[in-house]
Protein backbone atom coordinates (compact mmCIF):
# COMPACT_ATOMS: atom_id res chain seq x y z
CA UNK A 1 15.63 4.92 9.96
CA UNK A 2 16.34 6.24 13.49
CA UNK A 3 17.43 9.51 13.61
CA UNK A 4 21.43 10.16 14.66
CA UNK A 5 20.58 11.58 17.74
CA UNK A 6 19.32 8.50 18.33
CA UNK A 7 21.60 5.66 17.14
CA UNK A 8 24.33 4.28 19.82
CA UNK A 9 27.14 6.56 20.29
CA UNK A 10 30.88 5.62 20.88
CA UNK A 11 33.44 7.78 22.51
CA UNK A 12 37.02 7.77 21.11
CA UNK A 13 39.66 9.92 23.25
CA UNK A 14 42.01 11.46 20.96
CA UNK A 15 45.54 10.95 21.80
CA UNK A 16 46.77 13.60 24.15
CA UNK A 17 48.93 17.09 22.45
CA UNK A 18 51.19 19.33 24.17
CA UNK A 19 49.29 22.65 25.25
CA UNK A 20 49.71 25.43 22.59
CA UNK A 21 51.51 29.06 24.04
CA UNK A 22 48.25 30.16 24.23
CA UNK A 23 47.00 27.61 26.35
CA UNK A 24 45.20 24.46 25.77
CA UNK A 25 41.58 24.54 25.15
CA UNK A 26 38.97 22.04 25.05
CA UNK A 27 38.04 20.49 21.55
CA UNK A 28 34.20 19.94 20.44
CA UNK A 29 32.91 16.86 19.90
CA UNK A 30 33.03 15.16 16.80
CA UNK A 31 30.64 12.83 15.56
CA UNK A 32 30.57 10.89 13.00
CA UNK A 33 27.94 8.49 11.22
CA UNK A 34 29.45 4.92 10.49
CA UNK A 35 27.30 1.55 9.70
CA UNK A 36 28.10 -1.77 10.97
CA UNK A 37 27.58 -4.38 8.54
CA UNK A 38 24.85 -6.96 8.74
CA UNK A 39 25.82 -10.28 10.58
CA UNK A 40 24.71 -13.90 9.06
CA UNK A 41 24.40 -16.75 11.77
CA UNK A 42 23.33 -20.34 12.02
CA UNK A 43 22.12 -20.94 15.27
CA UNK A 44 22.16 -24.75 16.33
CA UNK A 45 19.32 -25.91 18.89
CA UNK A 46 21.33 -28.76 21.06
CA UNK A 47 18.47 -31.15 22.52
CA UNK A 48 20.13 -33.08 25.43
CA UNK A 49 18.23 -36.64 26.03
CA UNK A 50 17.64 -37.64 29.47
CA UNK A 51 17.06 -41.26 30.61
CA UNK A 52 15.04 -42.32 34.16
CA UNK A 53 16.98 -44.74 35.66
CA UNK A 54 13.97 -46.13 37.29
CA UNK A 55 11.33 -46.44 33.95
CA UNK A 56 14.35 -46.29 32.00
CA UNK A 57 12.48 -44.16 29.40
CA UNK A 58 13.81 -41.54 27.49
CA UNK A 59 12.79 -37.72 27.68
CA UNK A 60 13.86 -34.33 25.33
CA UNK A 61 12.50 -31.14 24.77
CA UNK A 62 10.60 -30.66 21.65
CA UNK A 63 12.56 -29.17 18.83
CA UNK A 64 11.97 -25.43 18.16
CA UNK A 65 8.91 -24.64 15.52
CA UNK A 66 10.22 -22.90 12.35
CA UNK A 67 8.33 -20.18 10.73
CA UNK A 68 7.58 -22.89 7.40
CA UNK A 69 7.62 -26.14 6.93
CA UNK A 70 10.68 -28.04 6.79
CA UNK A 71 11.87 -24.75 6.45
CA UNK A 72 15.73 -23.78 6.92
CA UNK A 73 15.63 -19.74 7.69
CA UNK A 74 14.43 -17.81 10.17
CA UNK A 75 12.17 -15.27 10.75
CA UNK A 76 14.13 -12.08 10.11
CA UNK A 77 15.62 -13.49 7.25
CA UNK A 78 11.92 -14.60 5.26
CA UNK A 79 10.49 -11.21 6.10
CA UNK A 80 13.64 -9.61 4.76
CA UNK A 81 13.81 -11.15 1.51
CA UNK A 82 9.73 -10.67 1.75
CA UNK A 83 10.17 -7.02 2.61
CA UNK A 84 12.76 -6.48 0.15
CA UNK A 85 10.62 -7.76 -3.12
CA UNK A 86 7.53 -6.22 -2.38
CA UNK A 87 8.42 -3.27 -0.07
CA UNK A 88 12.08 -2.03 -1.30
CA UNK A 89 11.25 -3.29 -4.99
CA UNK A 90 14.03 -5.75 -5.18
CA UNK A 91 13.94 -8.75 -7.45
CA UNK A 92 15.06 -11.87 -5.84
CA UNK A 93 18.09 -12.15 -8.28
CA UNK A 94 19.02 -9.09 -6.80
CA UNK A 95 18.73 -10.00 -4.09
CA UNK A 96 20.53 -13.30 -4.28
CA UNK A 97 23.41 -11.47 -5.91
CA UNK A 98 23.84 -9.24 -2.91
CA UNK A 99 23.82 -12.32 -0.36
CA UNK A 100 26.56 -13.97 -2.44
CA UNK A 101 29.17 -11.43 -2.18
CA UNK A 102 28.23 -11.24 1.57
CA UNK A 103 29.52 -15.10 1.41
CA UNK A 104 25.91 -16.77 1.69
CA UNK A 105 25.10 -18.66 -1.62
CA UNK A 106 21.02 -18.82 -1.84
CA UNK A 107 19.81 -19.90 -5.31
CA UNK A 108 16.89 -17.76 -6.95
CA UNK A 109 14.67 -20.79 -6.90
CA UNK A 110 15.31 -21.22 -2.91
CA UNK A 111 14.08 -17.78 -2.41
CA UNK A 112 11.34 -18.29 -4.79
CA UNK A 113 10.42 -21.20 -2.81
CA UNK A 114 10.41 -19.49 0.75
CA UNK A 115 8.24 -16.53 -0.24
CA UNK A 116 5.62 -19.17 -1.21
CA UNK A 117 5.77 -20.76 1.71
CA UNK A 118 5.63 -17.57 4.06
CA UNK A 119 2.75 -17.06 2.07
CA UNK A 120 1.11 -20.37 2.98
CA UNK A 121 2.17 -19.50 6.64
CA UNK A 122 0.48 -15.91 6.32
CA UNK A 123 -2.60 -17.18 5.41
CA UNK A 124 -4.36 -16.58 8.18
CA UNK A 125 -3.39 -13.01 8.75
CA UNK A 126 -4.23 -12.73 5.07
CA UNK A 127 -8.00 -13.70 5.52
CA UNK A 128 -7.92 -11.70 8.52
CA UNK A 129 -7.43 -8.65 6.33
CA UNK A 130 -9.53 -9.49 3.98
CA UNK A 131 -12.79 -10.04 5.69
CA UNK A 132 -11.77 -6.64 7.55
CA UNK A 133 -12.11 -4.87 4.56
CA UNK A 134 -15.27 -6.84 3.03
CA UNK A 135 -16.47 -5.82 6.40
CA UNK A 136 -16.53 -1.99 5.25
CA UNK A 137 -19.57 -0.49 4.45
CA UNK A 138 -17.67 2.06 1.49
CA UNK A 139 -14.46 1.21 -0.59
CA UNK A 140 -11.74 2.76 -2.74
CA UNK A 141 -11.22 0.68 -5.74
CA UNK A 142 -8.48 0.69 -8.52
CA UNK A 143 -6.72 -1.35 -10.65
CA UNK A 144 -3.26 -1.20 -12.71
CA UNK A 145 -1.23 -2.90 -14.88
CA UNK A 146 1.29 -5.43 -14.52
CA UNK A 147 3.16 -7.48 -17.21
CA UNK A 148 2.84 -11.14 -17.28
CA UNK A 149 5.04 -13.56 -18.74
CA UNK A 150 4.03 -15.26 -21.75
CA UNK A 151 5.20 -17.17 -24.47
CA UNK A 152 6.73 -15.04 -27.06
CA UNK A 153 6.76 -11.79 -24.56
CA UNK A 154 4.63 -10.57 -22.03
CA UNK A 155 0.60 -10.09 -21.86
CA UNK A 156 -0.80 -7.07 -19.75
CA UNK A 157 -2.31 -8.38 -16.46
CA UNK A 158 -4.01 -6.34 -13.80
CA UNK A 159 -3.56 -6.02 -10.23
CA UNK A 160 -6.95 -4.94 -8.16
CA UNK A 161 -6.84 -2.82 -5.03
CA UNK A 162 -9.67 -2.34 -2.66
CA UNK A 163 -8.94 0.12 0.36
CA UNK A 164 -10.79 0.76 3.45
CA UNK A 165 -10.21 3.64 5.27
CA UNK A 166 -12.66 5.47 7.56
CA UNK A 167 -10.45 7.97 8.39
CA UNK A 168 -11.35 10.89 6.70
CA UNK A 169 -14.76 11.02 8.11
CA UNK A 170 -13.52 11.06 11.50
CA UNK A 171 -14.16 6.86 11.47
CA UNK A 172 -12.33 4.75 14.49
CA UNK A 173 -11.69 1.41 12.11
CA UNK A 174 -8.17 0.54 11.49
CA UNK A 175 -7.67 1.13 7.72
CA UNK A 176 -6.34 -2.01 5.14
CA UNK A 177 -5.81 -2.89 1.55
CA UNK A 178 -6.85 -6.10 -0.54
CA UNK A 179 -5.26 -7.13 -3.36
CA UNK A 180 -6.14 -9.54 -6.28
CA UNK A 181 -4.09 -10.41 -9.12
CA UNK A 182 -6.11 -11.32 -12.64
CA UNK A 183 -5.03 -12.36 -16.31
CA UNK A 184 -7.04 -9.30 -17.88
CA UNK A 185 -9.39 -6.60 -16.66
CA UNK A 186 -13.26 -8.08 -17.65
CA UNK A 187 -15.74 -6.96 -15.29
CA UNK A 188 -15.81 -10.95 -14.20
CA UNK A 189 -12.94 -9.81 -11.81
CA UNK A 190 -14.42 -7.02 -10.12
CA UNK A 191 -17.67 -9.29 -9.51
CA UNK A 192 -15.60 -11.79 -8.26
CA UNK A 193 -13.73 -9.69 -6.23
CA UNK A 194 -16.85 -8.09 -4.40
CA UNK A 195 -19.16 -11.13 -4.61
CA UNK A 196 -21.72 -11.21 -1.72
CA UNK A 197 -20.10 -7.01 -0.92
CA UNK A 198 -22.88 -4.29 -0.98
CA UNK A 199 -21.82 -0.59 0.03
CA UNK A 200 -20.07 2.16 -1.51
CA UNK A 201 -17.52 2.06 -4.08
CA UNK A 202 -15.36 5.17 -4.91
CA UNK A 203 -13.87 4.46 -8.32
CA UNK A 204 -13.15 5.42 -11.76
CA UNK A 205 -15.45 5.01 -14.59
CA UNK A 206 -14.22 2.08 -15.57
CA UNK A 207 -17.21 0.28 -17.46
CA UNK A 208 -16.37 -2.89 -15.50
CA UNK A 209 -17.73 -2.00 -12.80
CA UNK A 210 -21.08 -1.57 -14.50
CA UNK A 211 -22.78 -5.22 -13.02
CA UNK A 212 -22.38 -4.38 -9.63
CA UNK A 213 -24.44 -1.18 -10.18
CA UNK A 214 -27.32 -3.12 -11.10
CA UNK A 215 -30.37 -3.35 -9.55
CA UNK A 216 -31.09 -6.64 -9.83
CA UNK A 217 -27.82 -7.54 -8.44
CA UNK A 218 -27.83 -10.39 -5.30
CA UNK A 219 -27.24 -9.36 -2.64
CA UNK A 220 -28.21 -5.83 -3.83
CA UNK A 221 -26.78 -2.81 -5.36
CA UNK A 222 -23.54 -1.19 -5.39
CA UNK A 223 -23.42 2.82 -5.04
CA UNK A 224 -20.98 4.31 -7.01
CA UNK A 225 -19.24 7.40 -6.33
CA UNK A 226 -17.11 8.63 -8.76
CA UNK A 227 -13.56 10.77 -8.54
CA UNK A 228 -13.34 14.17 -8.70
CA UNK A 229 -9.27 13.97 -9.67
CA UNK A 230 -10.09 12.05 -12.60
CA UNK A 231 -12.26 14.73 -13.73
CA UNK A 232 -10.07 18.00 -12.90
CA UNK A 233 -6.86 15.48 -14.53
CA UNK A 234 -8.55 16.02 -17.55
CA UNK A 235 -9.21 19.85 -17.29
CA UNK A 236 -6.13 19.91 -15.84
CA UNK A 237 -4.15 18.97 -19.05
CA UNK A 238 -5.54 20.60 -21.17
CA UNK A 239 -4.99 24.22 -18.87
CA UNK A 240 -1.41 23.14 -18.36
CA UNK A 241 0.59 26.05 -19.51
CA UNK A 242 4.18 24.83 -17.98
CA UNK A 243 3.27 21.49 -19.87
CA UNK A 244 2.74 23.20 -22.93
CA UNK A 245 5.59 25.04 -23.01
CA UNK A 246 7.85 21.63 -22.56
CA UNK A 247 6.27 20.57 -25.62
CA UNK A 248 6.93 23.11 -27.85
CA UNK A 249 3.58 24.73 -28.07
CA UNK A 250 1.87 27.87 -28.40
CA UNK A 251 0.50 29.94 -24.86
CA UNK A 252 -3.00 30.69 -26.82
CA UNK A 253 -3.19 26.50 -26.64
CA UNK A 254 -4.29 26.47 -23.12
CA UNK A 255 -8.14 26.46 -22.99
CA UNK A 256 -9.55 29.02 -20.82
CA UNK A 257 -12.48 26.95 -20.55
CA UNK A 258 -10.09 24.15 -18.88
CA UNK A 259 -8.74 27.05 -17.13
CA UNK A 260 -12.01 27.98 -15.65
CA UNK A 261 -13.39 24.38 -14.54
CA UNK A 262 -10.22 23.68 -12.41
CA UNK A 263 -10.61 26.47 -11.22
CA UNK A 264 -14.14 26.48 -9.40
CA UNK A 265 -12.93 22.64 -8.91
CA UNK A 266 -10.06 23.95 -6.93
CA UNK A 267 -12.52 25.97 -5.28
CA UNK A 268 -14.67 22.51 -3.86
CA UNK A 269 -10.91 20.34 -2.95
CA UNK A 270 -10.46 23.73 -0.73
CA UNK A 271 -13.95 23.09 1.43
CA UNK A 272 -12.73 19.43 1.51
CA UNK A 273 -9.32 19.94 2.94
CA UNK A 274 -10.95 22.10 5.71
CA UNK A 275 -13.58 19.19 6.76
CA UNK A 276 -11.36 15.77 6.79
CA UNK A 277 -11.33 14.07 9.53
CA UNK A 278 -15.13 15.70 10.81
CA UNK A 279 -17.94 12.51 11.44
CA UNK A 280 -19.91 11.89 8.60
CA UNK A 281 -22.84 14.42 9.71
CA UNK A 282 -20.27 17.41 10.14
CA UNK A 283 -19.20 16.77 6.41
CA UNK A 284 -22.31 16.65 5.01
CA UNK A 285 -23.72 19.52 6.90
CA UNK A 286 -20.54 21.67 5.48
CA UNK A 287 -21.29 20.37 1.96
CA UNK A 288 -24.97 20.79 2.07
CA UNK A 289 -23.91 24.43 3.10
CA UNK A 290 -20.32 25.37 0.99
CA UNK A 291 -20.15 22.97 -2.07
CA UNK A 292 -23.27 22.59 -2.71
CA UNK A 293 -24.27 25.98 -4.32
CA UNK A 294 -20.74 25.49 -6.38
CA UNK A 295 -21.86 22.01 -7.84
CA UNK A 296 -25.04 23.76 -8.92
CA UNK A 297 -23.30 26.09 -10.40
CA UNK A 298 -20.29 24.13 -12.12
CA UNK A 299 -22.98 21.48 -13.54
CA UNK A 300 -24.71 24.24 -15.22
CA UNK A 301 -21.71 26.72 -16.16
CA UNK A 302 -20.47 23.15 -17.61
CA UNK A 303 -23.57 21.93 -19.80
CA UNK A 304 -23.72 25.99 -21.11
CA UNK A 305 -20.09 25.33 -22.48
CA UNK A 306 -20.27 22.09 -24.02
CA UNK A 307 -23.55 23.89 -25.68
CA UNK A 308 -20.90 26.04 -27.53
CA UNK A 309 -18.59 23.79 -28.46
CA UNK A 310 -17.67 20.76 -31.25
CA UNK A 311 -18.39 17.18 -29.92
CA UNK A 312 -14.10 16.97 -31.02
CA UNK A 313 -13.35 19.34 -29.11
CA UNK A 314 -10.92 18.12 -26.46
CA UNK A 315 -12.73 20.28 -23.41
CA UNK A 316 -15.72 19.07 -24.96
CA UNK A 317 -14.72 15.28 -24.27
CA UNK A 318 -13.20 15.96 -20.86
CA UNK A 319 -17.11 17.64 -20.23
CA UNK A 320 -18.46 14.45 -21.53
CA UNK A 321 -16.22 12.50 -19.17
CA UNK A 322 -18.48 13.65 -16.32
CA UNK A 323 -22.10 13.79 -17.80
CA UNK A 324 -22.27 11.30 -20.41
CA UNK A 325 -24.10 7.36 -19.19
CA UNK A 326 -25.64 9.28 -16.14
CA UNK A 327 -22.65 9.89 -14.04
CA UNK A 328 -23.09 13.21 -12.63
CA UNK A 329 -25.23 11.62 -9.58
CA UNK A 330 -22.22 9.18 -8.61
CA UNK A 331 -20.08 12.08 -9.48
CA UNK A 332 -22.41 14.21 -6.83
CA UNK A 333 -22.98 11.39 -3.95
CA UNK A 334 -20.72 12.98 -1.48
CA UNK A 335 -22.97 15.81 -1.20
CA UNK A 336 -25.44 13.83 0.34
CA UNK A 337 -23.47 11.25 2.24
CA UNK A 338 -20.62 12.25 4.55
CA UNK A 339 -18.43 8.97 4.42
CA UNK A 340 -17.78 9.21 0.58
CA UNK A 341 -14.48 10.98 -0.31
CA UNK A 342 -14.08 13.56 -2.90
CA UNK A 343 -11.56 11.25 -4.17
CA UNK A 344 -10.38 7.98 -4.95
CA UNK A 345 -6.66 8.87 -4.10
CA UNK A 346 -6.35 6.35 -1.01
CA UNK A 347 -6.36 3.56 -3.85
CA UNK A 348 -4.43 5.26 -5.99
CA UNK A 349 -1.78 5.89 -3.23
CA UNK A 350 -1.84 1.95 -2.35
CA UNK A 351 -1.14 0.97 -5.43
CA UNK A 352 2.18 3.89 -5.64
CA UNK A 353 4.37 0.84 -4.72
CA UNK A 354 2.94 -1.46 -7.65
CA UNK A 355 3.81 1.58 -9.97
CA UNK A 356 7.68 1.32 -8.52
CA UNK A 357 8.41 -2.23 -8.50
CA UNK A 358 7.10 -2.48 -12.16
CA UNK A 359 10.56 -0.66 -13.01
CA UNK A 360 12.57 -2.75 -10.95
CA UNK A 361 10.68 -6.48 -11.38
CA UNK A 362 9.91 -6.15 -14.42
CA UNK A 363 6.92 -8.58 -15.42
CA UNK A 364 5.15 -11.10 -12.99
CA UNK A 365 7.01 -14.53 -14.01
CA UNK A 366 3.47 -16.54 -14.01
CA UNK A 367 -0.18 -16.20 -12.59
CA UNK A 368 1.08 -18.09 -9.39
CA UNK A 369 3.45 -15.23 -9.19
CA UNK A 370 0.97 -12.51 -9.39
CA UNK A 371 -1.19 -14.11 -6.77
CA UNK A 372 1.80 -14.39 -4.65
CA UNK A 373 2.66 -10.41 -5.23
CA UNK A 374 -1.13 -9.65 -4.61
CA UNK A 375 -1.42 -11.23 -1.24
CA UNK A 376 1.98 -10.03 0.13
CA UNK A 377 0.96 -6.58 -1.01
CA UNK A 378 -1.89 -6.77 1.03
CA UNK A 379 0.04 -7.52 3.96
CA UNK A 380 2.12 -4.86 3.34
CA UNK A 381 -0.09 -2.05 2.41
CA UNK A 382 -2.24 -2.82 5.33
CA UNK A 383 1.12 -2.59 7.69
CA UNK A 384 1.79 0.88 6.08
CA UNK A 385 -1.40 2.08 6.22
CA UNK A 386 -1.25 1.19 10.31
CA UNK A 387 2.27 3.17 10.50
CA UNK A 388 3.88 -0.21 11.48
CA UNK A 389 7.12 -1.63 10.44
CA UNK A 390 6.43 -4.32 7.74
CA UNK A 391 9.32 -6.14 8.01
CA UNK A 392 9.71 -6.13 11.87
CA UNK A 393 6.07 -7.11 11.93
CA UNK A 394 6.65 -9.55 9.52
CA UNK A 395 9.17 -11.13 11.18
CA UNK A 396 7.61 -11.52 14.47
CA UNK A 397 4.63 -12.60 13.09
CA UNK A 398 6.62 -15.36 11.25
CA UNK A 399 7.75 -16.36 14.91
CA UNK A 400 4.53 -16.46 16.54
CA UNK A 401 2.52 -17.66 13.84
CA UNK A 402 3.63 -21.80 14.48
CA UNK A 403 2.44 -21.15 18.51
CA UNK A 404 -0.64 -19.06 17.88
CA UNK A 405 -3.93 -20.39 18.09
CA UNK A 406 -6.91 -19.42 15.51
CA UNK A 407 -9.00 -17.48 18.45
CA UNK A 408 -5.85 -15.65 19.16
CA UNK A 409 -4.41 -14.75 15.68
CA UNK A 410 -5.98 -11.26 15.60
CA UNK A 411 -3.68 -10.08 18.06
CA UNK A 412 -1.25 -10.20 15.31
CA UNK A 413 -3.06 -7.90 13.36
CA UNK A 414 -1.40 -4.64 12.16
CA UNK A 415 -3.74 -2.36 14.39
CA UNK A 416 -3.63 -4.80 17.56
CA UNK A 417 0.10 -5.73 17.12
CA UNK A 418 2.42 -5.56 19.83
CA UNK A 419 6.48 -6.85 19.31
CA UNK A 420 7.14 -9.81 21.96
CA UNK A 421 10.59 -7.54 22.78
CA UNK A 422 12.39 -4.41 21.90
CA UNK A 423 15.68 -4.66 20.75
CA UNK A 424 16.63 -1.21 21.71
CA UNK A 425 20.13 0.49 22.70
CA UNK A 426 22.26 -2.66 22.04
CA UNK A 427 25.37 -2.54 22.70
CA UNK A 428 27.69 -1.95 19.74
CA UNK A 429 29.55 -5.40 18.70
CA UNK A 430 26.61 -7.65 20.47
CA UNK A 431 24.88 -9.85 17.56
CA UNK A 432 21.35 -10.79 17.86
C-alpha cells in the first residue's frame, strides 16, 4: 500500500467565518484518509466493417485477444481473484460472496473455472520458473501438509517446495520457488521431483530423501546438507523456561544441558549473520577460521553428554537427532563449501503462506486442485521473492501473454519484468 504522503490529495475550502476579536488566523491543514470504492466495467470492443467499392470486399480489425480462451474477464480481474486465493488466502466462495453484494453475481464454479484456465495460460511462465530453479546448482527443500478431500473426510496430502536463492553467498541469480502438489509424502515424490537434478540439497532429515543420496544414483549423487534450526528447535524446547512456565511446570525442568547446546549454537548463527551476503570463498574462509574450532568443540562437548545420559532421555534424543545414520557430515558441509546455508529457513519461509491459507481454505477440494494451488504458488512465491507485485504482474502478464512469442516470453519473467504503463497520480473520479 502506498504510503499517505503519497496517495492523491484533494483540497476542500472550508466555508468562510467572521474574524474572531482577536483576529483571524490561519487554520492547519487537515487531512484525512478516505477510500474510493472499486469500480466494475464491461468494456465493449465496436469493430466497424468497411467495404471497397472497387473489389467490393469487406475489411475489420481483428477482435481484441483475451487473456483465456473463450474467456469473458479481463486481466485485472483473473489475477485478482488469482491473487486473492493464493496470495490474500481467500477462498473463492469468499470471494464470490463479496462480488455479489458489490452487484456482480459470479458463481463459485465460474471462478473455479477461470483460475484453471489462467493456469493453462501461465504455462509458459510456469516452465520458465521451473527450469530456472532445476538450473541451480544447491536447493532448499521442504514439504508440508495440506488436507485433501476424500470420501468420508479428508486425507493428509503434501505440498513440496524447492527454493533457489543465491543470495546469501553474495550470488547474482534471481531467486524462485517450485512447487509440487502429491497424494502422500513417499520418497517416490522427491525423486520425481528432482529427477535428472544433481547439486546440493539443504533439507531436513526426512528419510525420503534417502535415494537421492545414493551413490549409484543416475545422473549422480545428491549432497545433503542438513539444518542447523532443526537441531537448536529441539534444544531449544527443551531449555524453554517462558514455555515451561505457560505449562504449569517446574523451573528445575529446563535442561541445562539444552541450555548449554543453544547456547554455543547461538554462538555459530552469530558468525553467520556477520558473513551473508560475502562470495562463497569469503564464507568459507570465515568458517574455516570462526566456526570451525566451535563445531569441533560442540561435536565433542555433545558425544561426552549423551555418554552420561539414558538413551530416554529427551536431550539424549534431540543429541541423537544430529549424530545418529551418519548425519553430522551433512550437518557439517557448510564448513567446507561457502554456498550452503546454515539453514533451511528460505523454504521454510516460502511455504509461510501455505501455513496461512490452510486456516482460511481449508482442505484442497481434489488432486486437480492441489496441482492448481502448487503451480500458482510458484508463480507467486517467485514474484515475492523478486519484490514484485504479484497481482499487477499477474495481470499484465495475462495481457501480454496472447501477443508474446516463445523467444520473447522471458521478458515476462519476475526478475526481467517491466509494466507496459504506470498508472500513477490519476486523477480522483477517472476509472481505468
Amino acid at each position: 500500500m502506498a504510503a499517505p504522503d503519497q496517495l492523491p490529495k484533494i483540497t476542500t475550502p472550508l466555508a468562510t467565518r467572521e474574524p474572531s476579536i482577536h483576529g483571524s488566523r490561519p487554520l492547519p491543514n487537515t487531512e484525512t484518509l478516505e477510500v474510493i470504492p472499486r469500480q466494475w466495467k464491461v468494456i465493449q470492443t465496436v469493430r466497424e466493417k468497411f467495404t471497397c467499392r472497387q473489389c467490393e470486399k469487406i475489411s475489420q480489425s481483428p477482435a481484441p485477444f483475451h487473456p483465456t480462451p473463450r474467456g469473458w474477464a479481463g486481466p485485472n480481474l483473473l489475477a485478482m481473484i488469482i491473487f486473492e486465493k493464493f496470495g490474500q488466502h481467500q477462498p473463492l466462495n469468499r470471494q464470490a460472496e463479496r462480488y455479489a453484494r458489490e452487484g456482480i453475481e459470479i458463481s463459485l464454479s465460474t471462478l473455479a473455472d477461470q483460475v484453471g484456465a489462467c493456469a493453462a495460460a501461465l504455462e509458459p511462465i510456469h516452465a520458465l520458473i521451473r527450469a530456472h530453479v532445476l538450473d541451480a546448482e544447491r536447493l532448499h527443500g521442504d514439504d508440508t501438509t495440506v488436507p485433501l478431500l476424500a470420501k468420508g473426510g479428508t486425507q493428509t496430502a503434501r505440498l513440496w517446495t524447492y527454493v533457489r536463492d543465491d543470495r546469501p553467498f553474495g550470488g547474482d541469480s534471481p531467486p524462485a520457488a517450485l512447487f509440487h502438489f502429491s497424494r502422500d509424502r513417499g520418497m517416490a515424490n522427491p525423486n520425481r521431483h528432482l529427477a535428472g537434478w544433481q547439486g546440493i540439497l539443504q533439507a531436513d532429515a526426512y528419510g525420503g530423501h534417502n535415494d537421492l543420496y545414493r551413490a549409484d544414483r543416475d545422473p549422480g549423487p545428491i549432497e545433503g546438507a542438513l539444518c542447523w534450526s532443526h537441531a537448536r528447535r529441539k534444544f531449544f524446547e527443551l531449555a524453554d523456561l517462558k514455555g515451561n512456565t505457560r505449562k504449569g511446570k517446574p523451573a528445575h525442568d529446563i535442561s541445562p544441558v539444552a541450555l548449554e547446546a543453544v547456547a554455543r549454537i547461538d554462538e555459530i548463527f552469530d558468525i553467520e549473520r556477520g558473513i551473508n551476503g560475502l562470495t562463497a570463498a569469503e564464507r568459507q574462509a570465515a568458517r574455516h577460521q570462526l566456526s570451525r574450532p566451535l563445531i569441533e568443540g560442540l561435536q565433542g562437548w555433545l558425544r561426552a553428554e549423551r555418554d552420561r545420559l539414558s538413551k530416554h532421555n529427551p536431550v539424549a534424543k534431540a543429541i541423537d537427532y544430529m549424530f545418529k545414520a551418519e548425519r553430522w557430515p551433512a550437518f557439517t558441509r557448510f564448513l567446507d563449501d561457502g554456498r550452503v546455508c546454515l539453514t533451511n529457513n528460505a523454504a521454510e519461509r516460502a511455504l509461510r503462506g501455505v501455513a496461512l491459507g490452510r486456516k482460511s481454505w481449508l482442505f484442497a477440494g481434489s488432486e486437480r486442485g492441489g496441482d492448481r494451488a502448487a503451480f500458482m504458488y510458484s508463480l507467486i512465491v517467485t514474484a515475492k521473492m523478486n519484490d514484485i507485485d504479484p497481482q499487477a504482474w499477474l495481470a499484465d502478464v495475462l495481457a501480454r501473454l496472447p501477443n508474446t512469442t516463445a523467444s520473447r516470453a522471458p521478458r515476462l519473467l519476475p526478475w526481467n519484468w517491466q509494466p507496459t504503463e504506470c498508472k500513477r497520480n490519476v486523477p480522483v473520479g477517472t476509472a481505468f
